[in-house]
C-alpha atoms as a PDB file:
ATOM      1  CA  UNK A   1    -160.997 -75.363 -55.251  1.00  0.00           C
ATOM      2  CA  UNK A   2    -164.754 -75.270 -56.217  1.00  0.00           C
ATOM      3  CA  UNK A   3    -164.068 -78.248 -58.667  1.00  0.00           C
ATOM      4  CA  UNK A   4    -162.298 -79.702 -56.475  1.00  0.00           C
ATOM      5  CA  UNK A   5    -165.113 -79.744 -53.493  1.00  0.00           C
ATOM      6  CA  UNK A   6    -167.974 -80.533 -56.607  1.00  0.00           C
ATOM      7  CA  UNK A   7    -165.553 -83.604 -57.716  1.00  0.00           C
ATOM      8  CA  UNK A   8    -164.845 -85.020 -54.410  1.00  0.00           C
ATOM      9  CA  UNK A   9    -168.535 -84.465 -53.190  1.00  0.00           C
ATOM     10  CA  UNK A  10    -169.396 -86.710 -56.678  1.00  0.00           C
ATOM     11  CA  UNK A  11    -166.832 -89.326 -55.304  1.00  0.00           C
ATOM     12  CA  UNK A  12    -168.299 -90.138 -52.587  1.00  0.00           C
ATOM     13  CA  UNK A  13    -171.607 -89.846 -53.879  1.00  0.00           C
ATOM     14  CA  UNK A  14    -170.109 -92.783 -55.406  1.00  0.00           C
ATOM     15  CA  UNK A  15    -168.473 -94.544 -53.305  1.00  0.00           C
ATOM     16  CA  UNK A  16    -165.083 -93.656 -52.602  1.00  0.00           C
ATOM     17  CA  UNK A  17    -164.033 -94.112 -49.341  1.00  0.00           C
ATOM     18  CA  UNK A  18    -161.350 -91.834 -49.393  1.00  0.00           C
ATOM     19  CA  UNK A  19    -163.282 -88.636 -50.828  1.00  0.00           C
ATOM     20  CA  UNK A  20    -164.466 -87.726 -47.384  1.00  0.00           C
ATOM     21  CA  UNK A  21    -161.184 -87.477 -46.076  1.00  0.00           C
ATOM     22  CA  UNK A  22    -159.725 -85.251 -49.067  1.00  0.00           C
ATOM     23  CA  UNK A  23    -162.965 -83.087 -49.034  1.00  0.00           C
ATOM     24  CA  UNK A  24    -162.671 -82.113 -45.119  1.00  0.00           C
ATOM     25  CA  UNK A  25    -159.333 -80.377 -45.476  1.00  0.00           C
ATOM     26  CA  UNK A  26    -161.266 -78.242 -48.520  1.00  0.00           C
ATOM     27  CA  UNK A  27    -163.861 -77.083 -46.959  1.00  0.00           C
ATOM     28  CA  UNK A  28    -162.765 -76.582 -43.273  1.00  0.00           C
ATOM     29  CA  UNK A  29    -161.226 -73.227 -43.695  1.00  0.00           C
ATOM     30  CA  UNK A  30    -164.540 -72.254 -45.224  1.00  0.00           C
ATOM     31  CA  UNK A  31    -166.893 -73.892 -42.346  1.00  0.00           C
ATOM     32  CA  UNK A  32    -164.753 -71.962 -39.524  1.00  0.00           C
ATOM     33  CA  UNK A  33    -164.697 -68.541 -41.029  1.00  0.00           C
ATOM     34  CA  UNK A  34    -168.698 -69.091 -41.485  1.00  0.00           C
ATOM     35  CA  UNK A  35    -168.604 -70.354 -37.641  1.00  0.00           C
ATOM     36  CA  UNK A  36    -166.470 -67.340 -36.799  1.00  0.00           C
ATOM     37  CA  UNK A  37    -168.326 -64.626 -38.627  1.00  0.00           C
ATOM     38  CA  UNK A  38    -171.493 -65.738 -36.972  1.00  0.00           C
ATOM     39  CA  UNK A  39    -169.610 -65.949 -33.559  1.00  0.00           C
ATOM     40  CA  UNK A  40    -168.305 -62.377 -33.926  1.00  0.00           C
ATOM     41  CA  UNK A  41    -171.411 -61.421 -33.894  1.00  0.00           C
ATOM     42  CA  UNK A  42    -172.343 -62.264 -31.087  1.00  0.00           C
ATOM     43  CA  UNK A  43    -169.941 -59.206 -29.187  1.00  0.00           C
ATOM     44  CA  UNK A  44    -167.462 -59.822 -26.619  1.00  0.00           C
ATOM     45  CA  UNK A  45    -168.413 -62.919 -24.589  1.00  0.00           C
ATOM     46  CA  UNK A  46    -169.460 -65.865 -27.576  1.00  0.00           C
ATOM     47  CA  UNK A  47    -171.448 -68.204 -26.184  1.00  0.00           C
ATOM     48  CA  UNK A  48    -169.652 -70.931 -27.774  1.00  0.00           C
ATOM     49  CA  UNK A  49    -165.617 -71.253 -28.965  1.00  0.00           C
ATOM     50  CA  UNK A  50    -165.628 -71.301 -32.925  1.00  0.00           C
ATOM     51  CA  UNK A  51    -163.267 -74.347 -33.293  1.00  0.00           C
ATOM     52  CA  UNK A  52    -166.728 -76.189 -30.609  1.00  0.00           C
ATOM     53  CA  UNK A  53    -168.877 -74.935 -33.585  1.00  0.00           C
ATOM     54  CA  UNK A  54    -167.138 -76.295 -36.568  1.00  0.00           C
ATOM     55  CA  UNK A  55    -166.038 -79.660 -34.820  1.00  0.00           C
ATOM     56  CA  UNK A  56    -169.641 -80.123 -33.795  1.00  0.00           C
ATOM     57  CA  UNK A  57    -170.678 -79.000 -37.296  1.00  0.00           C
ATOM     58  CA  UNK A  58    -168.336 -81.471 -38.976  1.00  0.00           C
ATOM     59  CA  UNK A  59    -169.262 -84.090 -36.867  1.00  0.00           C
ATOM     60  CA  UNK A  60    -173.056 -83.979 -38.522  1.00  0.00           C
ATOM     61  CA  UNK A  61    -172.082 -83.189 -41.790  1.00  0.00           C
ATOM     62  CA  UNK A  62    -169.671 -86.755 -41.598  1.00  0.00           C
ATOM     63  CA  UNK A  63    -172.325 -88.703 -40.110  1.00  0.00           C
ATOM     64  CA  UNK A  64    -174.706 -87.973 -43.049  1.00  0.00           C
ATOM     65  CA  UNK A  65    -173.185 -90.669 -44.948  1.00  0.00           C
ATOM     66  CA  UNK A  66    -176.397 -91.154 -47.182  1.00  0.00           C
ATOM     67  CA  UNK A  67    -176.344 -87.498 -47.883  1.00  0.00           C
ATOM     68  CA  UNK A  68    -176.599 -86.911 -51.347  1.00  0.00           C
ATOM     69  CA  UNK A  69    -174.718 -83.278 -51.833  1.00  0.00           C
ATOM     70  CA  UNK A  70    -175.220 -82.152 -55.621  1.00  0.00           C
ATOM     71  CA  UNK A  71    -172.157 -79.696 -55.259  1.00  0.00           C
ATOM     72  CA  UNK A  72    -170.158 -76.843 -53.624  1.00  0.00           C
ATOM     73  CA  UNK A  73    -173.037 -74.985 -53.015  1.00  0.00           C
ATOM     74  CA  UNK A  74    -175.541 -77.539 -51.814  1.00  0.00           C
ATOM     75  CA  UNK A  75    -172.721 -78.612 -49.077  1.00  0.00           C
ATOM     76  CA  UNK A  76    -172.400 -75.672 -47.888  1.00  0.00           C
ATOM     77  CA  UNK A  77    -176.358 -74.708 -47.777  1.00  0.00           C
ATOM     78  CA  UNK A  78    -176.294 -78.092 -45.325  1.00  0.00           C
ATOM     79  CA  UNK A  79    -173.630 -76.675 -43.403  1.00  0.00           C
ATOM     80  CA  UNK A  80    -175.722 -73.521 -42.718  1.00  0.00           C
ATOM     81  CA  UNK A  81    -178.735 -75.741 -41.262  1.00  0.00           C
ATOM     82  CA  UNK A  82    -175.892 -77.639 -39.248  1.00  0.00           C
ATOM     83  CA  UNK A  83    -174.616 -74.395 -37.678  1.00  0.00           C
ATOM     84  CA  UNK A  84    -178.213 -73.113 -37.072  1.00  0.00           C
ATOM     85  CA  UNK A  85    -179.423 -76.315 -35.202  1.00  0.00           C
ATOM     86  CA  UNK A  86    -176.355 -75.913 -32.998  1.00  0.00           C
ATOM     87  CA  UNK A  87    -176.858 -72.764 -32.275  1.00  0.00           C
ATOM     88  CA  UNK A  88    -180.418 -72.986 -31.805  1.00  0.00           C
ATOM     89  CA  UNK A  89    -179.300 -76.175 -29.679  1.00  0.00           C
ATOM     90  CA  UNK A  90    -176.916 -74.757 -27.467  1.00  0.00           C
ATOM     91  CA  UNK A  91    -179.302 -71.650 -26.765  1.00  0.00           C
ATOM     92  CA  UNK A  92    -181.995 -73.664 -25.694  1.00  0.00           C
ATOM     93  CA  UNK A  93    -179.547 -75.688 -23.150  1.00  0.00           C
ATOM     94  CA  UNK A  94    -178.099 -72.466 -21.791  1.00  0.00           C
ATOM     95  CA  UNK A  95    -181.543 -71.026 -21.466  1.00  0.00           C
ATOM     96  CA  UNK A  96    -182.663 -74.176 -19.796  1.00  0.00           C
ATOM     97  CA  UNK A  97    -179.907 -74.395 -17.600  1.00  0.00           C
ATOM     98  CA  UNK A  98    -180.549 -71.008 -15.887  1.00  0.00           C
ATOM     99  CA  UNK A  99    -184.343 -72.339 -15.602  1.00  0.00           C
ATOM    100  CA  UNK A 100    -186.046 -70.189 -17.888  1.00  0.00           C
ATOM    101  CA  UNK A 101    -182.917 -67.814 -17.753  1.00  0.00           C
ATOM    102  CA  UNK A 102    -182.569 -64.817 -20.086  1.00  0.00           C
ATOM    103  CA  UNK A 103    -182.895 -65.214 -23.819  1.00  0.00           C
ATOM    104  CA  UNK A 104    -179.973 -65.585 -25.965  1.00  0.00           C
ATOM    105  CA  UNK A 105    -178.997 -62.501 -28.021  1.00  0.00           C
ATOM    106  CA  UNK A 106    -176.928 -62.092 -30.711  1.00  0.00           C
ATOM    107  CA  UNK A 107    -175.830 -58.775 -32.506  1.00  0.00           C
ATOM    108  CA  UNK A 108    -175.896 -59.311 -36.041  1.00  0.00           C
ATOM    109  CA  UNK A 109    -173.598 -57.470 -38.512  1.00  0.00           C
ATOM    110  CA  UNK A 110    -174.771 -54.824 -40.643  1.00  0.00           C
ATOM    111  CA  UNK A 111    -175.499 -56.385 -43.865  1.00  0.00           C
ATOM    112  CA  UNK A 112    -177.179 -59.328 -42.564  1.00  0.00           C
ATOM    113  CA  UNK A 113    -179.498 -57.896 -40.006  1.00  0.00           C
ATOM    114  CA  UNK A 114    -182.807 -58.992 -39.565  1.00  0.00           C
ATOM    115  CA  UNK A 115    -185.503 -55.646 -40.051  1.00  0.00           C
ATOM    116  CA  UNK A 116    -182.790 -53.271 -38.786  1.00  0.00           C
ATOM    117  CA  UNK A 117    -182.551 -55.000 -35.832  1.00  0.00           C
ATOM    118  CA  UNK A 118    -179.080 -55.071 -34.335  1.00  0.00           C
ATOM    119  CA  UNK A 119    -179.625 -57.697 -31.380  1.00  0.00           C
ATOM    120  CA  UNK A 120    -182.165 -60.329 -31.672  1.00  0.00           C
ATOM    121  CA  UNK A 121    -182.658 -63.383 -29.639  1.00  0.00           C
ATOM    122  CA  UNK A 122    -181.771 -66.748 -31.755  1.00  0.00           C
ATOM    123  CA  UNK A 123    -184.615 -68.843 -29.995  1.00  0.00           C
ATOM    124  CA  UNK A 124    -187.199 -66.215 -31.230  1.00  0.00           C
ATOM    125  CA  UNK A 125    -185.373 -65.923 -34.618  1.00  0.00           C
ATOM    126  CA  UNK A 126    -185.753 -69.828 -34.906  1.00  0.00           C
ATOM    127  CA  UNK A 127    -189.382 -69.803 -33.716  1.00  0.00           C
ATOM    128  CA  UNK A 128    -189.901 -67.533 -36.455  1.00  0.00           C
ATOM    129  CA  UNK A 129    -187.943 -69.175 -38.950  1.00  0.00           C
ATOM    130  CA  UNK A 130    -190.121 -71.914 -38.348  1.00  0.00           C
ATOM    131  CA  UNK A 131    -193.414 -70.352 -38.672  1.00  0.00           C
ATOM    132  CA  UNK A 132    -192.359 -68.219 -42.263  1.00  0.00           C
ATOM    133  CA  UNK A 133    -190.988 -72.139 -43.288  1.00  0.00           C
ATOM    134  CA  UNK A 134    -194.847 -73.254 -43.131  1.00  0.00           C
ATOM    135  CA  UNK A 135    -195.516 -70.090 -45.018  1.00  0.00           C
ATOM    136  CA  UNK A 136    -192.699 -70.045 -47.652  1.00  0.00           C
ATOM    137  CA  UNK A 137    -189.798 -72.280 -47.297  1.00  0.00           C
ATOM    138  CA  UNK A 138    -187.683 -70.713 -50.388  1.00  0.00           C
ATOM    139  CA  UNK A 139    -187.378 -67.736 -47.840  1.00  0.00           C
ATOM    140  CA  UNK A 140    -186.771 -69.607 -44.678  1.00  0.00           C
ATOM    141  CA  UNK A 141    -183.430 -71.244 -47.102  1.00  0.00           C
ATOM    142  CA  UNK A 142    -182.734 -67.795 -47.878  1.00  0.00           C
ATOM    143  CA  UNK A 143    -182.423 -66.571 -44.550  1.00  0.00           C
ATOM    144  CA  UNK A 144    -180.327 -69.402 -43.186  1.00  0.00           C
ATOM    145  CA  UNK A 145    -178.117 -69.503 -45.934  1.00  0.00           C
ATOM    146  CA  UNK A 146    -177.287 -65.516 -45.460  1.00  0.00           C
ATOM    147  CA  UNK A 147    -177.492 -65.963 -41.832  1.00  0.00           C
ATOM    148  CA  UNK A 148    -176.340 -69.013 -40.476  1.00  0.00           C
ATOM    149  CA  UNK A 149    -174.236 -69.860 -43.525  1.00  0.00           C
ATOM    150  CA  UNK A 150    -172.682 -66.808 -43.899  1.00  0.00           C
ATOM    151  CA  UNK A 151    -172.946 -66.804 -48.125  1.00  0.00           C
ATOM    152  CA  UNK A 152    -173.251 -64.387 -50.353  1.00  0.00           C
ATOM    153  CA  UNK A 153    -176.344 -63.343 -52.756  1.00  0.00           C
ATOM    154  CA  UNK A 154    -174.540 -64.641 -55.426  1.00  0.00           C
ATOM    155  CA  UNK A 155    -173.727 -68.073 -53.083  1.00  0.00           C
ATOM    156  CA  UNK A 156    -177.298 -68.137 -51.904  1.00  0.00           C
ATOM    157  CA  UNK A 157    -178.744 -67.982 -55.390  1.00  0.00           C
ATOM    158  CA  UNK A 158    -176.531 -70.891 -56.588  1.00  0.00           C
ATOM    159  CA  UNK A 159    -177.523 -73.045 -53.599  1.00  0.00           C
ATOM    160  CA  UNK A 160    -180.958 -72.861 -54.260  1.00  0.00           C
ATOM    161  CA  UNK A 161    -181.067 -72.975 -57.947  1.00  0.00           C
ATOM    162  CA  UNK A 162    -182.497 -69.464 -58.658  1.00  0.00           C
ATOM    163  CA  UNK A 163    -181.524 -65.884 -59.686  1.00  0.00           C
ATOM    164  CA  UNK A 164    -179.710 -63.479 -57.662  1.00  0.00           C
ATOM    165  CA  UNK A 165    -182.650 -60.613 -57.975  1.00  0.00           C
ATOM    166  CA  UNK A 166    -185.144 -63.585 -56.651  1.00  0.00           C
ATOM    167  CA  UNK A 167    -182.581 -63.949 -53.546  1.00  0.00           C
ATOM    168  CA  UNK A 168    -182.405 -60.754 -52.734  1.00  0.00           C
ATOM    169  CA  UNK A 169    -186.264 -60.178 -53.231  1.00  0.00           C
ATOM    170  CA  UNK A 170    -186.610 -62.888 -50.783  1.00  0.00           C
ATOM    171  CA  UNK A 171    -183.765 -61.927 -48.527  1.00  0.00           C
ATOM    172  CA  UNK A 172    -185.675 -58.076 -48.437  1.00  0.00           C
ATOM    173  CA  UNK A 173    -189.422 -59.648 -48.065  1.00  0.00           C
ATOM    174  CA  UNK A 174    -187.953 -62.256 -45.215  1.00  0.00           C
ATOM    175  CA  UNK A 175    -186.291 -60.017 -43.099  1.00  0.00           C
ATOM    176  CA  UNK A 176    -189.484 -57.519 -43.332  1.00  0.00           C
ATOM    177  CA  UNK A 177    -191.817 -60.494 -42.449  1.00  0.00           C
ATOM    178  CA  UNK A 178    -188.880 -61.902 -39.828  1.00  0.00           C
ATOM    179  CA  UNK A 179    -188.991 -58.298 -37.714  1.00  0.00           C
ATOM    180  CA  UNK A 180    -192.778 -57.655 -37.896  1.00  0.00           C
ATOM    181  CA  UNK A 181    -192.761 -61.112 -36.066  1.00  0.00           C
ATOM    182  CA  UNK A 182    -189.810 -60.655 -34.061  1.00  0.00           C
ATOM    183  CA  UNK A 183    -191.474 -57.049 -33.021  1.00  0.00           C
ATOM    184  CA  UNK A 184    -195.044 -58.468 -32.176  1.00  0.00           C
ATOM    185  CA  UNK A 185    -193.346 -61.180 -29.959  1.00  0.00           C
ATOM    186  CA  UNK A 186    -191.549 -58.582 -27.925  1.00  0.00           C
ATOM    187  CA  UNK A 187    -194.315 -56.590 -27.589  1.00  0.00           C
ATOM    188  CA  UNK A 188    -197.103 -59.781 -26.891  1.00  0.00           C
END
């Protein structure tokens, strides 16, 4: 199936009209169980159905129509920025809706938590995503690729074009840097 999403991604890099429609099929299965894996997270009550996630993920990844995806791996590393602007998206609309209401949290699974945190609130997590981005963007990828996107080391370090011990350097150093922020914004 890997092939088959690289081939089809080359297709309609060049042009076929068709690819798009062959390639969704492919890779849905993989966008939901990213989209649920992230929504289990969040506990009993998601904020958001998983099929809402992945329809309103597919619907940016098919209007990117320049996009110019290199393969598997580079789709899905899109993907993972699609799923954490929605989320980011829909927290700040529920949070606005309640007028300033109480911050979004999300309890994150063991393997993927953020400095030992187990709940952390996405709007802060984004904030900070944003300010380690102006600091080192490799890590910022990192993190929403393991994160967002769900992938593993292995998938992370293909994505970005470097070794697994560099992603999981950055992955450690990231979610240090990530709670020492998270911790002096609770506390300031």
């Amino acid at each position: 199936m890997e092939g088959d999403v690289t081939r089809l991604l080359h297709d309609m890099r060049t042009g076929d009209s068709e690819a798009l429609s062959k390639l969704m099929p492919l890779v849905y299965g993989e966008i939901h169980a990213i989209a649920s894996r992230y929504l289990r997270s969040e506990g009993s009550t998601p904020t958001m159905a998983t099929t809402d996630l992945v329809h309103e993920a597919y619907l940016r990844l098919v209007d990117q129509r320049r996009a110019r995806w290199q393969d598997r791996a580079h789709f899905f590393a899109v993907a993972a920025m699609a799923i954490r602007r929605i989320l980011v998206d829909h927290a700040r609309a529920r949070a606005a809706a309640k007028r300033g209401g109480r911050k979004e949290r999300v309890a994150l699974e063991e393997d993927l938590r953020v400095g030992g945190e187990a709940n952390l609130d996405i709007l802060s997590l984004d904030e900070a995503l944003t300010r380690l981005a102006a600091l080192d963007p490799r890590k910022t990828r990192v993190v929403e690729l393991r994160f967002f996107g769900g992938l593993s080391i292995e998938e992370t370090a293909e994505a970005l074009s470097v070794s697994t011990a560099s992603v999981e350097r950055d992955w450690r150093l990231a979610k240090a840097w990530l709670y020492g922020e998270l911790r002096s914004g609770e506390n300031g």
